[in-house]
C-alpha atoms as a PDB file:
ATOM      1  CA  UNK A   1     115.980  96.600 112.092  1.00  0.00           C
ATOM      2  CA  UNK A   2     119.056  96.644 109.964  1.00  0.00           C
ATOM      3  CA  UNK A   3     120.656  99.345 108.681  1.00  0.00           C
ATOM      4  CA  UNK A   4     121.377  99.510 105.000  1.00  0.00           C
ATOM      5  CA  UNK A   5     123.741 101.554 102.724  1.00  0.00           C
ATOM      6  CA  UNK A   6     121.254 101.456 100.077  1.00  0.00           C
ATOM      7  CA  UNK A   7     117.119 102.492  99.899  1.00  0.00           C
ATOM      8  CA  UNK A   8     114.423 102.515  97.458  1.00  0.00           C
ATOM      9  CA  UNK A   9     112.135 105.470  96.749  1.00  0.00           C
ATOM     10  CA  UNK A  10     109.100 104.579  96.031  1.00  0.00           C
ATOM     11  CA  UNK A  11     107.288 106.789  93.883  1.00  0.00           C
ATOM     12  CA  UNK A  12     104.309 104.649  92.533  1.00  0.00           C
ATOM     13  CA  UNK A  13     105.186 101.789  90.029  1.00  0.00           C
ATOM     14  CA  UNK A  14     108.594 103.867  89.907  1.00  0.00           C
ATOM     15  CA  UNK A  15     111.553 103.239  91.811  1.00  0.00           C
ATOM     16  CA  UNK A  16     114.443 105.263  92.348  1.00  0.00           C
ATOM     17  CA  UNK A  17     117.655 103.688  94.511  1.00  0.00           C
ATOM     18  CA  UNK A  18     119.916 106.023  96.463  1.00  0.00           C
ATOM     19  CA  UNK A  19     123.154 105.220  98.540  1.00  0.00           C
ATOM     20  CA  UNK A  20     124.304 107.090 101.762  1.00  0.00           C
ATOM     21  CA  UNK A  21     127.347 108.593  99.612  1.00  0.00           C
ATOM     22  CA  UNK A  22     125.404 109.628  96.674  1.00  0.00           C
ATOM     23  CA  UNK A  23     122.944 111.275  99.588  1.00  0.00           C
ATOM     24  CA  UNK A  24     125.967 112.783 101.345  1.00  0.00           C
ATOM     25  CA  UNK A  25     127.245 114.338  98.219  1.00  0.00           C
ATOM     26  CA  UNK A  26     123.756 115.605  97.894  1.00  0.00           C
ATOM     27  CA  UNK A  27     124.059 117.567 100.767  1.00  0.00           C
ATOM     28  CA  UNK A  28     127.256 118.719 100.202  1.00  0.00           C
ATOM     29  CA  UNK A  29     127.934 119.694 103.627  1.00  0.00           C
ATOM     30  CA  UNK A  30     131.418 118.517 105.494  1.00  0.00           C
ATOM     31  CA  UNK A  31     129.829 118.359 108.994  1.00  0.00           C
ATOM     32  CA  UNK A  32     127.000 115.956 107.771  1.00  0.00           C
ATOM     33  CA  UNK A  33     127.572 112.181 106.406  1.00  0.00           C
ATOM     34  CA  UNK A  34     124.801 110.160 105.851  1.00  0.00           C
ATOM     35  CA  UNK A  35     125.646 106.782 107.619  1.00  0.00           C
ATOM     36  CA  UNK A  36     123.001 104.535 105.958  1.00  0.00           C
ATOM     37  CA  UNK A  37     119.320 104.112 106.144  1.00  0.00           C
ATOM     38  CA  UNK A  38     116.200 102.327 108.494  1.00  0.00           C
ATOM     39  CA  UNK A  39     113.134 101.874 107.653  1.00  0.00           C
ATOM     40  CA  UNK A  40     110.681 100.882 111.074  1.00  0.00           C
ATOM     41  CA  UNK A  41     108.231  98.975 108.358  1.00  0.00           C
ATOM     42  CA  UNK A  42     105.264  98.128 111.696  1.00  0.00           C
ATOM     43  CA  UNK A  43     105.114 101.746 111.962  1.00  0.00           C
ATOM     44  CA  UNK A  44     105.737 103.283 108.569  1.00  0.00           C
ATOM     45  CA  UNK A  45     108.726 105.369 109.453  1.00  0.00           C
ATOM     46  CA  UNK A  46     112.046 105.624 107.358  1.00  0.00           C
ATOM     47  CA  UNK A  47     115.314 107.638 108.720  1.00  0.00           C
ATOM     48  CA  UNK A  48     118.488 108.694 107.222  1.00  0.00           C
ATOM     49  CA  UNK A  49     120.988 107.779 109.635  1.00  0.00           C
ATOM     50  CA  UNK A  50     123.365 110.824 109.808  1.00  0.00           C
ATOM     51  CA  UNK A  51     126.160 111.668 111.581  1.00  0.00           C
ATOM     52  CA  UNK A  52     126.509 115.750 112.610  1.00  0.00           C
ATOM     53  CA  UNK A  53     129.860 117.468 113.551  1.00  0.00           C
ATOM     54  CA  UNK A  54     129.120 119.990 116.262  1.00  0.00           C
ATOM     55  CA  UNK A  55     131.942 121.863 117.815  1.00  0.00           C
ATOM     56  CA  UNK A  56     134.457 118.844 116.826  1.00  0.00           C
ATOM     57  CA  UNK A  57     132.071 116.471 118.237  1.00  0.00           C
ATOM     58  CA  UNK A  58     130.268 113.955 115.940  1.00  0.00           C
ATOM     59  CA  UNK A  59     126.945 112.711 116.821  1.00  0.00           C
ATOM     60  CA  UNK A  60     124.485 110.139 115.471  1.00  0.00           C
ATOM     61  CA  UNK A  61     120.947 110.868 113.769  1.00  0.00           C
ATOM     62  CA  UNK A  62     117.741 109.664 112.604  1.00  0.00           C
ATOM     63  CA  UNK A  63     116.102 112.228 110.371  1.00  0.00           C
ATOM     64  CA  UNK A  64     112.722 110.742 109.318  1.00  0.00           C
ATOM     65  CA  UNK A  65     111.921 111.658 105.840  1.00  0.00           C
ATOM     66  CA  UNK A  66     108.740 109.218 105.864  1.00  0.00           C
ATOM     67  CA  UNK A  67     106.872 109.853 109.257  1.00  0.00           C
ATOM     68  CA  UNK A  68     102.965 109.446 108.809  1.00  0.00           C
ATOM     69  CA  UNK A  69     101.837 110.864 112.026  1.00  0.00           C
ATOM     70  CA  UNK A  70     103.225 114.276 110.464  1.00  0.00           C
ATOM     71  CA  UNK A  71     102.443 114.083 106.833  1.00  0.00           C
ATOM     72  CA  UNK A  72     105.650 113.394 106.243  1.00  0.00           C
ATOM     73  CA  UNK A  73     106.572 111.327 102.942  1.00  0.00           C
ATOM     74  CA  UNK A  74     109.517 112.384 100.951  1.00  0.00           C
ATOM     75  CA  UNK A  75     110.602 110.201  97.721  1.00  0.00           C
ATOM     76  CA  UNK A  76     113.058 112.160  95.899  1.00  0.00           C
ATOM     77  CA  UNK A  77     117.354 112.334  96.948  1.00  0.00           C
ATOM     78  CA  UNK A  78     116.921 116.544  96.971  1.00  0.00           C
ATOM     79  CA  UNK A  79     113.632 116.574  99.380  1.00  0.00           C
ATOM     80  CA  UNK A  80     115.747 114.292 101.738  1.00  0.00           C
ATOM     81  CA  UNK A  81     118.824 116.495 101.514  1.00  0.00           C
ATOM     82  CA  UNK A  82     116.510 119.598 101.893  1.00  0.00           C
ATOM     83  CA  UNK A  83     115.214 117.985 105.207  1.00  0.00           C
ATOM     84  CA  UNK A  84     118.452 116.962 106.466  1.00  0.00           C
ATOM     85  CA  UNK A  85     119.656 120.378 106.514  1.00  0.00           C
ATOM     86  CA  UNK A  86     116.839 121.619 107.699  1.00  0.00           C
ATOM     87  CA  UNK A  87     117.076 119.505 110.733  1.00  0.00           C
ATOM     88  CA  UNK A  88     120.893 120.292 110.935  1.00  0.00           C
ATOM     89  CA  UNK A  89     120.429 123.607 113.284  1.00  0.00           C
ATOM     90  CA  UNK A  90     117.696 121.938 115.576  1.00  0.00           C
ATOM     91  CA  UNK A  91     120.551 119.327 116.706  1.00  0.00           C
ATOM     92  CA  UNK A  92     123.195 121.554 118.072  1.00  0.00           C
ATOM     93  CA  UNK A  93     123.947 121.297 121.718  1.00  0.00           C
ATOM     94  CA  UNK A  94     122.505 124.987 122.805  1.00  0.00           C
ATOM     95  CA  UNK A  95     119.121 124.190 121.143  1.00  0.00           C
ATOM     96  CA  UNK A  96     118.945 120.754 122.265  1.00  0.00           C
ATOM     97  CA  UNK A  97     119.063 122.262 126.053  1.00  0.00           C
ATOM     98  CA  UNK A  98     116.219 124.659 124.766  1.00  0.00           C
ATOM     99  CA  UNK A  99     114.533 122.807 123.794  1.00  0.00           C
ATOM    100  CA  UNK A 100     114.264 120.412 126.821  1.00  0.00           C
ATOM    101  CA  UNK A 101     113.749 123.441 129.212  1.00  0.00           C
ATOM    102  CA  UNK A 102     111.100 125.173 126.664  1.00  0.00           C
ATOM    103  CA  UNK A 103     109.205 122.075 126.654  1.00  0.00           C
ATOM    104  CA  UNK A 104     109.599 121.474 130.425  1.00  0.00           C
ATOM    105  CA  UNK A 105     107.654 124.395 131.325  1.00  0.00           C
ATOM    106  CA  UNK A 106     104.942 122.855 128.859  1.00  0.00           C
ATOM    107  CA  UNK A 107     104.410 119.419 129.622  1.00  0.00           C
ATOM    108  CA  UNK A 108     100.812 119.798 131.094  1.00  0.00           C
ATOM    109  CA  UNK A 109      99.893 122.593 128.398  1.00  0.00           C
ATOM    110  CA  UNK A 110     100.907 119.640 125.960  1.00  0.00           C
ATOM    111  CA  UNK A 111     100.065 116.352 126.990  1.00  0.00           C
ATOM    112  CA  UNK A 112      97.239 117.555 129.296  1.00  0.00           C
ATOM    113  CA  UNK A 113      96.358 117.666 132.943  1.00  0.00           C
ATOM    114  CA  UNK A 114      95.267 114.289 133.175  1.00  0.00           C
ATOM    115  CA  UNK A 115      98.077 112.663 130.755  1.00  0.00           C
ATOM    116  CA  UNK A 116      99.381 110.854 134.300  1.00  0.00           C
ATOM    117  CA  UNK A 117     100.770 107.183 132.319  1.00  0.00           C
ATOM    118  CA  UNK A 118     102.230 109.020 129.554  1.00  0.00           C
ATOM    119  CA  UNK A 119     103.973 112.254 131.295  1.00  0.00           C
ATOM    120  CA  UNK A 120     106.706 109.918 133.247  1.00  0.00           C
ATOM    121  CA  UNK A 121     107.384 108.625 130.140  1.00  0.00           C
ATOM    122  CA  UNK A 122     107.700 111.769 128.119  1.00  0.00           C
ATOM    123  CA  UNK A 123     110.605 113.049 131.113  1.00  0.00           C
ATOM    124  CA  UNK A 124     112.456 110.087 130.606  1.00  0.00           C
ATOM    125  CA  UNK A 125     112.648 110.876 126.774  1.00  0.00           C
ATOM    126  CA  UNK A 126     113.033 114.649 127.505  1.00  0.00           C
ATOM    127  CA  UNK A 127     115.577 114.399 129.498  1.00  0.00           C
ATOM    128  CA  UNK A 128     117.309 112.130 127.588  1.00  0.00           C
ATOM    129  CA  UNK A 129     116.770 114.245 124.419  1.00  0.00           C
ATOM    130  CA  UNK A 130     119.144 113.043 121.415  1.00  0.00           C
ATOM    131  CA  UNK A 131     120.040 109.326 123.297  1.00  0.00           C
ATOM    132  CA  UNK A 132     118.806 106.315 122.888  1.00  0.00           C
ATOM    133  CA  UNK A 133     115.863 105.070 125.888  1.00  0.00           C
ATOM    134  CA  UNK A 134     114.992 101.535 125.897  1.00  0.00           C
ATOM    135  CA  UNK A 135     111.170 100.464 126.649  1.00  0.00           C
ATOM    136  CA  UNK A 136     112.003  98.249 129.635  1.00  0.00           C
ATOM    137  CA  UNK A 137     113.455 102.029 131.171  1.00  0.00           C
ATOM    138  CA  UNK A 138     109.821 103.130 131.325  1.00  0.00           C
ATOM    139  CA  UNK A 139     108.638 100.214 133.577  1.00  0.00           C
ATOM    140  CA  UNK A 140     104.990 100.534 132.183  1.00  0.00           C
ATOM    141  CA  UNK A 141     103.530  97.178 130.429  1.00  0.00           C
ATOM    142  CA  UNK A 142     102.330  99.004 127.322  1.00  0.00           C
ATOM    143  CA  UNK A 143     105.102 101.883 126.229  1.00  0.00           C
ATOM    144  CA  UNK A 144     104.387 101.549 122.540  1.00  0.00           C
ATOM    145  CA  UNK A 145     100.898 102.841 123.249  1.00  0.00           C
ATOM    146  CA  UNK A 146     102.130 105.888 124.981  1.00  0.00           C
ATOM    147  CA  UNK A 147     104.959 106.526 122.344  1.00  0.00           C
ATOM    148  CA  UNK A 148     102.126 106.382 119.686  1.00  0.00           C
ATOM    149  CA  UNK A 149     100.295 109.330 122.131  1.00  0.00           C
ATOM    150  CA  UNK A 150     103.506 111.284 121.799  1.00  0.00           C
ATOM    151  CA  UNK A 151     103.888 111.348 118.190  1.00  0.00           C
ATOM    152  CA  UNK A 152      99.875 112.103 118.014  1.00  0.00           C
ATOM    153  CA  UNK A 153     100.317 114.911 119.597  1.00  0.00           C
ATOM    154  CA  UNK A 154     103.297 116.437 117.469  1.00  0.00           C
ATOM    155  CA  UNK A 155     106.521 114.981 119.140  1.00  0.00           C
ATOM    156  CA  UNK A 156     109.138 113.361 117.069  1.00  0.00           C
ATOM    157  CA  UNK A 157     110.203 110.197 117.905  1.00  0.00           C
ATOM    158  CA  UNK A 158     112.719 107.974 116.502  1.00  0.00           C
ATOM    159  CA  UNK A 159     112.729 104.380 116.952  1.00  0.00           C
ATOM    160  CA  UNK A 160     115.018 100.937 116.391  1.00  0.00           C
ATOM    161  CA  UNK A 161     115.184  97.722 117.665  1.00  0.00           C
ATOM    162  CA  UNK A 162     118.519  96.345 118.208  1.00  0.00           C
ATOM    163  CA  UNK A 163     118.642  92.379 119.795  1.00  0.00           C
ATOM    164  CA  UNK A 164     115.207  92.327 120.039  1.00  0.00           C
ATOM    165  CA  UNK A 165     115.060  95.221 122.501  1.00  0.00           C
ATOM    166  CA  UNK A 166     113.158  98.867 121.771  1.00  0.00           C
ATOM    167  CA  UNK A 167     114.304 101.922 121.544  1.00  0.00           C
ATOM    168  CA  UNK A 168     113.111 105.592 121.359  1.00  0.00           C
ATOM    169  CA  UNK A 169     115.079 108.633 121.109  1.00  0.00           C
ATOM    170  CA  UNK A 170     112.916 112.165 121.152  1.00  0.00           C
ATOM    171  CA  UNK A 171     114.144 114.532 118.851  1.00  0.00           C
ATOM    172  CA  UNK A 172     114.735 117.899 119.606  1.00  0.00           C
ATOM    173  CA  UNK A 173     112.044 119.432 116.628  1.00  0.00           C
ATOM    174  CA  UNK A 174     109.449 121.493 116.510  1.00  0.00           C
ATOM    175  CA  UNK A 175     106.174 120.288 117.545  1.00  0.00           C
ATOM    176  CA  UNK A 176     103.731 119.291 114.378  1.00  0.00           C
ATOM    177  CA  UNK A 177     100.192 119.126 114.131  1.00  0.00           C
ATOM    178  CA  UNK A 178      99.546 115.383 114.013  1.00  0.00           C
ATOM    179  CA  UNK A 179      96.917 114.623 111.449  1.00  0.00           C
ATOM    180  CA  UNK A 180      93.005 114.564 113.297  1.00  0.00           C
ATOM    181  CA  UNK A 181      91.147 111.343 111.976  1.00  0.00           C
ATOM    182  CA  UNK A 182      87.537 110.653 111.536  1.00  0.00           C
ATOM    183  CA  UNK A 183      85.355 110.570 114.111  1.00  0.00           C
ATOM    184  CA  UNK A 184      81.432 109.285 114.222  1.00  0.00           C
ATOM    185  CA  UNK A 185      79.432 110.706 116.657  1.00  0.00           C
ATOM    186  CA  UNK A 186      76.873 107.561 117.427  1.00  0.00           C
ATOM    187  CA  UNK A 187      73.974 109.141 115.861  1.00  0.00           C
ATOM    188  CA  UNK A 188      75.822 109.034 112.309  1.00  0.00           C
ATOM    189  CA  UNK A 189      77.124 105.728 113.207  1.00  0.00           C
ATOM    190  CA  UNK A 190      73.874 104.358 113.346  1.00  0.00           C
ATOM    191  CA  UNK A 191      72.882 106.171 109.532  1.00  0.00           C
ATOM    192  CA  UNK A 192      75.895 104.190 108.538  1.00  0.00           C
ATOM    193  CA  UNK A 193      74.870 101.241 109.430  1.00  0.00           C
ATOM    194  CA  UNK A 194      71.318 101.423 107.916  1.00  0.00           C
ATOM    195  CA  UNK A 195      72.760 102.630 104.681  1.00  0.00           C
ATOM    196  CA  UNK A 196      74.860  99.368 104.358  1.00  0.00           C
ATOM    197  CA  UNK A 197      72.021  97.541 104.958  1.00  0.00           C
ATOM    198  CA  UNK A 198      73.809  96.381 108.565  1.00  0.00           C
ATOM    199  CA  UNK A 199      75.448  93.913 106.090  1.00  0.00           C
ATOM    200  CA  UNK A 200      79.440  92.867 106.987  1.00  0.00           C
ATOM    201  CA  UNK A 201      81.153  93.455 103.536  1.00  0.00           C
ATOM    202  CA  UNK A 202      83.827  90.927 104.425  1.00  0.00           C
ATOM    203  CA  UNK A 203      81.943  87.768 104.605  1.00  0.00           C
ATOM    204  CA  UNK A 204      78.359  89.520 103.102  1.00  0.00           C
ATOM    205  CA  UNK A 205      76.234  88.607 105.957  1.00  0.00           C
ATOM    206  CA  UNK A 206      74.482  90.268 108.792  1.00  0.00           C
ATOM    207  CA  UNK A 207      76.801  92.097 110.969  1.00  0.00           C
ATOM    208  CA  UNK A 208      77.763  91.153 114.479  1.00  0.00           C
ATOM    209  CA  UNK A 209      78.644  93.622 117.736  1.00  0.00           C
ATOM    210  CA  UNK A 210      82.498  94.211 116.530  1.00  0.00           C
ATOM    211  CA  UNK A 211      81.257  95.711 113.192  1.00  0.00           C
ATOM    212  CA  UNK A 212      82.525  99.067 112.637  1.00  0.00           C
ATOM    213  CA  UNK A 213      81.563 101.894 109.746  1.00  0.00           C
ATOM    214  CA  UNK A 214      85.191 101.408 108.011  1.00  0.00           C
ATOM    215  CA  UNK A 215      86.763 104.061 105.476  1.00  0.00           C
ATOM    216  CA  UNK A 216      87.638 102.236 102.100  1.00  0.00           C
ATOM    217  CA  UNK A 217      90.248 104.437 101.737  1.00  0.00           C
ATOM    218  CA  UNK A 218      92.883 103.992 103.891  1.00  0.00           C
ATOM    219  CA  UNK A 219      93.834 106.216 106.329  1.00  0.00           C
ATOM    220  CA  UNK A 220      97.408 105.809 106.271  1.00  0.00           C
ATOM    221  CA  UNK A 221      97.423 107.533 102.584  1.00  0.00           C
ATOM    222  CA  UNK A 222      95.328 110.396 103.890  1.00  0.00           C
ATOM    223  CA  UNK A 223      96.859 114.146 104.515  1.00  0.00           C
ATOM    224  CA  UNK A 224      95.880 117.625 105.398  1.00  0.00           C
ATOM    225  CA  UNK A 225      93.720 118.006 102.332  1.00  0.00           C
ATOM    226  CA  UNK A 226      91.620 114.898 102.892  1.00  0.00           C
ATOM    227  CA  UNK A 227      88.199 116.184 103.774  1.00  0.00           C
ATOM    228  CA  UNK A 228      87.238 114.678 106.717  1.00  0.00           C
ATOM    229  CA  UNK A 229      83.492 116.190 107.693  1.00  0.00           C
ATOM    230  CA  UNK A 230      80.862 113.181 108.703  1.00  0.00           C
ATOM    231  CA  UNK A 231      77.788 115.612 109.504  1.00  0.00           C
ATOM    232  CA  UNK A 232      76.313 116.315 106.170  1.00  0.00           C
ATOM    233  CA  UNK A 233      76.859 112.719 104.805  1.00  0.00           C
ATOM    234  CA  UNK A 234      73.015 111.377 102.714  1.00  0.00           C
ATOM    235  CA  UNK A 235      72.935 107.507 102.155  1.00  0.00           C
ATOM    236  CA  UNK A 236      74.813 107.409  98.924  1.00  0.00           C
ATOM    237  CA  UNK A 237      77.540 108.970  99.886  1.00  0.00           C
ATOM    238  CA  UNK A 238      77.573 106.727 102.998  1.00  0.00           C
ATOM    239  CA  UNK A 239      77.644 103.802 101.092  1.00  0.00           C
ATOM    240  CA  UNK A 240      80.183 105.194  98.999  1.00  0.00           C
ATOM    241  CA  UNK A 241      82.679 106.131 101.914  1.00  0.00           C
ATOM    242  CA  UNK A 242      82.225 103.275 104.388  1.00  0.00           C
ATOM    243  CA  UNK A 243      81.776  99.714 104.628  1.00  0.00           C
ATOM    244  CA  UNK A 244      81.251  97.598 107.202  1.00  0.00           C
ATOM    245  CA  UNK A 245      83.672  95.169 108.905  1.00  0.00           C
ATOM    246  CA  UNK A 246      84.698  93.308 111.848  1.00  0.00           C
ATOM    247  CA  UNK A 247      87.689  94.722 114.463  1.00  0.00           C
ATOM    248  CA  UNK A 248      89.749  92.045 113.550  1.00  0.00           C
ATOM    249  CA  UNK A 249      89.210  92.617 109.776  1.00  0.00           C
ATOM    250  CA  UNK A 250      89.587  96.191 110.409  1.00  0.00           C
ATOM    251  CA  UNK A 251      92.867  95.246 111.668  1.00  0.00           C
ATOM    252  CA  UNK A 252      93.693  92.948 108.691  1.00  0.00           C
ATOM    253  CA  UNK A 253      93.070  95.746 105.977  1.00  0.00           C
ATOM    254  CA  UNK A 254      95.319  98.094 107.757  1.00  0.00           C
ATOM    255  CA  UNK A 255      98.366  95.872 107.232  1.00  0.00           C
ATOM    256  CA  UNK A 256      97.387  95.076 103.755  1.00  0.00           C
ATOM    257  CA  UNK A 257      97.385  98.971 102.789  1.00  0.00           C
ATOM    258  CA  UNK A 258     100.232  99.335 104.727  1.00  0.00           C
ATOM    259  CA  UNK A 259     102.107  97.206 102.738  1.00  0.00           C
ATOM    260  CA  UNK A 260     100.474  98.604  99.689  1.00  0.00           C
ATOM    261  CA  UNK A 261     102.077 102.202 100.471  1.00  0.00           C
ATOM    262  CA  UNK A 262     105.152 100.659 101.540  1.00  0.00           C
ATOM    263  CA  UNK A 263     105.735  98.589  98.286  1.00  0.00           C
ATOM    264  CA  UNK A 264     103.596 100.411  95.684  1.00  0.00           C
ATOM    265  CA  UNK A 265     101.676  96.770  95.014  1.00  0.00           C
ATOM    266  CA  UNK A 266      98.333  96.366  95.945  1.00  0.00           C
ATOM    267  CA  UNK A 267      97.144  94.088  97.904  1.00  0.00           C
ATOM    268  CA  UNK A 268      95.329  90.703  97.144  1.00  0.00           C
ATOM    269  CA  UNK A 269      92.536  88.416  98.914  1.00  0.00           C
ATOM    270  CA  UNK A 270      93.778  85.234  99.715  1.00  0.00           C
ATOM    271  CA  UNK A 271      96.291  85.670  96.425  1.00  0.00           C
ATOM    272  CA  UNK A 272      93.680  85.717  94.115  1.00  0.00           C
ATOM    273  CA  UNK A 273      94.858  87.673  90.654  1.00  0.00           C
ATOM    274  CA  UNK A 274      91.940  90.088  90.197  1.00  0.00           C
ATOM    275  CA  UNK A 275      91.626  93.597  90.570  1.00  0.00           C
ATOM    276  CA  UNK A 276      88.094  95.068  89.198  1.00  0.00           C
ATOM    277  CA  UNK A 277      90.133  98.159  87.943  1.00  0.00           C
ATOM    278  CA  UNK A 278      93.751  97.961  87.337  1.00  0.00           C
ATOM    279  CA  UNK A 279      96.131  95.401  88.512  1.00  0.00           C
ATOM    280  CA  UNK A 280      98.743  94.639  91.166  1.00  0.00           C
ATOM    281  CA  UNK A 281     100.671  97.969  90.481  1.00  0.00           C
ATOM    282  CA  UNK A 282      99.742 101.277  92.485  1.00  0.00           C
ATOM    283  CA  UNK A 283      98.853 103.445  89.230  1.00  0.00           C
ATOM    284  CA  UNK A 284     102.476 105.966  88.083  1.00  0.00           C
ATOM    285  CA  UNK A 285      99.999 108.636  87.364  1.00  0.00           C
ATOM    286  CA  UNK A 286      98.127 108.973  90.889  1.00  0.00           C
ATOM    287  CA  UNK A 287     100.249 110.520  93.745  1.00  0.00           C
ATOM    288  CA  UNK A 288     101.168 108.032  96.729  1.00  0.00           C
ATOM    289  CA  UNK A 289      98.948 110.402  99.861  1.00  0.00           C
ATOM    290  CA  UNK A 290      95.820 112.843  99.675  1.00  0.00           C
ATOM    291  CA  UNK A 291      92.088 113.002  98.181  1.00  0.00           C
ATOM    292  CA  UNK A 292      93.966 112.049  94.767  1.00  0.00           C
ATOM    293  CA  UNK A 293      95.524 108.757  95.970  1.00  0.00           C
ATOM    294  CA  UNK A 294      92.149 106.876  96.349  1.00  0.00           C
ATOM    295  CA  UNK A 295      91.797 106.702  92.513  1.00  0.00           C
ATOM    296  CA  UNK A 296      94.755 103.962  93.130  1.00  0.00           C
ATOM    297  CA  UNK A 297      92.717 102.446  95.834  1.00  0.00           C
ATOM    298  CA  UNK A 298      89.463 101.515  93.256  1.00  0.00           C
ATOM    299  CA  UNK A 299      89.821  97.796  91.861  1.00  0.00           C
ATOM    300  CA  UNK A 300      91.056  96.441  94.942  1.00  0.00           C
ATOM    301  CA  UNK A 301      89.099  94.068  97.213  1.00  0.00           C
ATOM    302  CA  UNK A 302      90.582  96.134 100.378  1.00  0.00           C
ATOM    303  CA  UNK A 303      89.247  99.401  99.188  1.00  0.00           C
ATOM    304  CA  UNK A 304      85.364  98.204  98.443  1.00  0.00           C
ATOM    305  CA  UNK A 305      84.868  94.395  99.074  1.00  0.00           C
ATOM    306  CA  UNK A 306      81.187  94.565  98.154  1.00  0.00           C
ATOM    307  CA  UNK A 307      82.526  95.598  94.325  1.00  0.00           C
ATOM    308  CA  UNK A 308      84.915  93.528  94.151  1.00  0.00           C
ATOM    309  CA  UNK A 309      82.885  90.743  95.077  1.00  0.00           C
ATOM    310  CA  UNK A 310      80.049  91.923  92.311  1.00  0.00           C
ATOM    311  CA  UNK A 311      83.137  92.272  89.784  1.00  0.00           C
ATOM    312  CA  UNK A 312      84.353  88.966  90.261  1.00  0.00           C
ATOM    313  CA  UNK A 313      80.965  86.990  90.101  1.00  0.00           C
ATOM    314  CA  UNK A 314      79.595  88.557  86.850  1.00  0.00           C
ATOM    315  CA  UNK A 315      83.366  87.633  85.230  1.00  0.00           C
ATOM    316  CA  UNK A 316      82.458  84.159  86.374  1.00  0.00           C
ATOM    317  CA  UNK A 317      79.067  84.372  85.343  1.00  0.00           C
ATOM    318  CA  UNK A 318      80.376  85.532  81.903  1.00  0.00           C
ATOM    319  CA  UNK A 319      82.875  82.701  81.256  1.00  0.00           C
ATOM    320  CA  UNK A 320      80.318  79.948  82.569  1.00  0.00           C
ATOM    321  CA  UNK A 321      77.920  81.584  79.872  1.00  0.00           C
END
């Protein structure tokens, strides 16, 4: 992870660049300078590196202004500057000690009775609150999985990697409702699957035992207002929310979207040039997260394979005609 002077906001098929001094100036504030910017791309997170002056002292900071475990995606210079100064009180010595003994007294209310891997992990970090931990400090042989439980349930967590080592630092914020995804009690599960016809949209065949009712659109662009009930779901809107796919290609589609929201270009199958609706370009008229952002989703094989598959075969049908 490298950090740059320079980043691109990425609003759509728009792009706006902004430097750490034309951010600074932004701010306008003597005991901030922004210091540059990271993005940590596998997890969709992207910080302005700050430095704070308190009492005389200066300090370094990563203020995430994209953070998807929060709802948090900011693409405009103001709404970055508007967060850093937000943040600027929370990072003051006295509240940094609150906040370690606040949360202290809390650590079973918040990670749960039971919560025995994660809560050594969690002291390290609170202890440490404001520095730097590396993973190999944790001595457990999967820390990424308990620093994604953290952030799921409302912790803020920044993270670089510096010669190929990890690092976390837990940041002294208030504690945010982590977005609650989908899920399908087995008796819906099995609706789903009848819908579809128990037919893999991938490679349009008969499923196997990995199949899984998949969302075609993405969860990664979803927010508080994405409706998110499964109960009162009849067959056509089953077959018009899910598909079914394999773990693996499960797996696969979440790094394509990822990219997709990353970049603001949608993603291909096996670089073939066809989009059923649209092109390459995430549409400048439909916003980047929420119920509104599947509308840049439709056209894409990622989003509803089955269509896309249709799409493409009457085109070649058509020109063979």
């Amino acid at each position: 992870m490298e950090l740059k002077n320079e980043t691109c906001l990425n609003k759509g098929t728009e792009i706006e660049k902004l430097t750490a001094d034309d951010l600074t100036m932004i701010v306008g504030d003597n005991e901030v300078k922004v210091l540059g910017f990271l993005a940590h791309g596998k997890a969709t997170e992207d910080y302005a590196v700050v430095s704070v002056c308190c009492n005389g002292v200066w300090n370094e900071w990563y203020i995430p202004y994209v953070y998807r475990w929060h709802n948090i995606c900011i693409n405009t210079a103001i709404e970055i500057a508007e967060r850093i100064k937000a943040c600027k009180p929370l990072l003051t010595v006295a509240n940094i000690e609150a906040y370690k003994i606040n949360t202290r007294r809390l650590i079973k209310l918040l990670l749960g009775a039971r919560a025995d891997v994660t809560t050594p992990i969690f002291k390290k970090l609170l202890k440490n609150c404001g520095e730097w931990v590396c993973n190999r400090e944790f001595r457990n042989p999967n820390p990424q999985r308990r620093i994604l439980d953290l952030k799921q349930k409302g912790f803020t967590l920044a993270t670089k990697i510096e010669n190929k080592k990890t690092y976390h630092m837990l940041l002294p914020f208030d504690i945010v409702k982590a977005p609650t995804y989908e899920t399908i009690p087995a008796n819906v599960r099995k609706l789903i699957f009848a819908a579809l016809g128990n037919k893999d949209a991938y490679y349009d065949k008969p499923v196997d035992r990995s199949a899984l009712p998949d969302h075609k659109f993405p969860e990664i662009r979803w927010n508080a207002s994405t409706p998110k009930a499964n109960d009162c779901l009849n067959e056509d809107d089953m077959r018009e929310k899910f598909q079914l796919l394999s773990e693996s290609i499960n797996q696969a589609k979440r790094e394509v979207c990822r990219g997709c929201f990353q970049t603001g270009k949608r993603g291909k199958f096996y670089g073939i040039e066809f989009f059923y609706k649209g092109d390459e370009a995430w549409p400048q008229d439909v916003p980047t997260t929420g119920k509104e952002a599947e509308a840049g989703c439709v056209g894409c094989f990622w989003y509803d394979m089955a269509a896309w598959r249709k799409a493409l075969n009457k085109l070649i049908k058509g020109k063979q005609q």
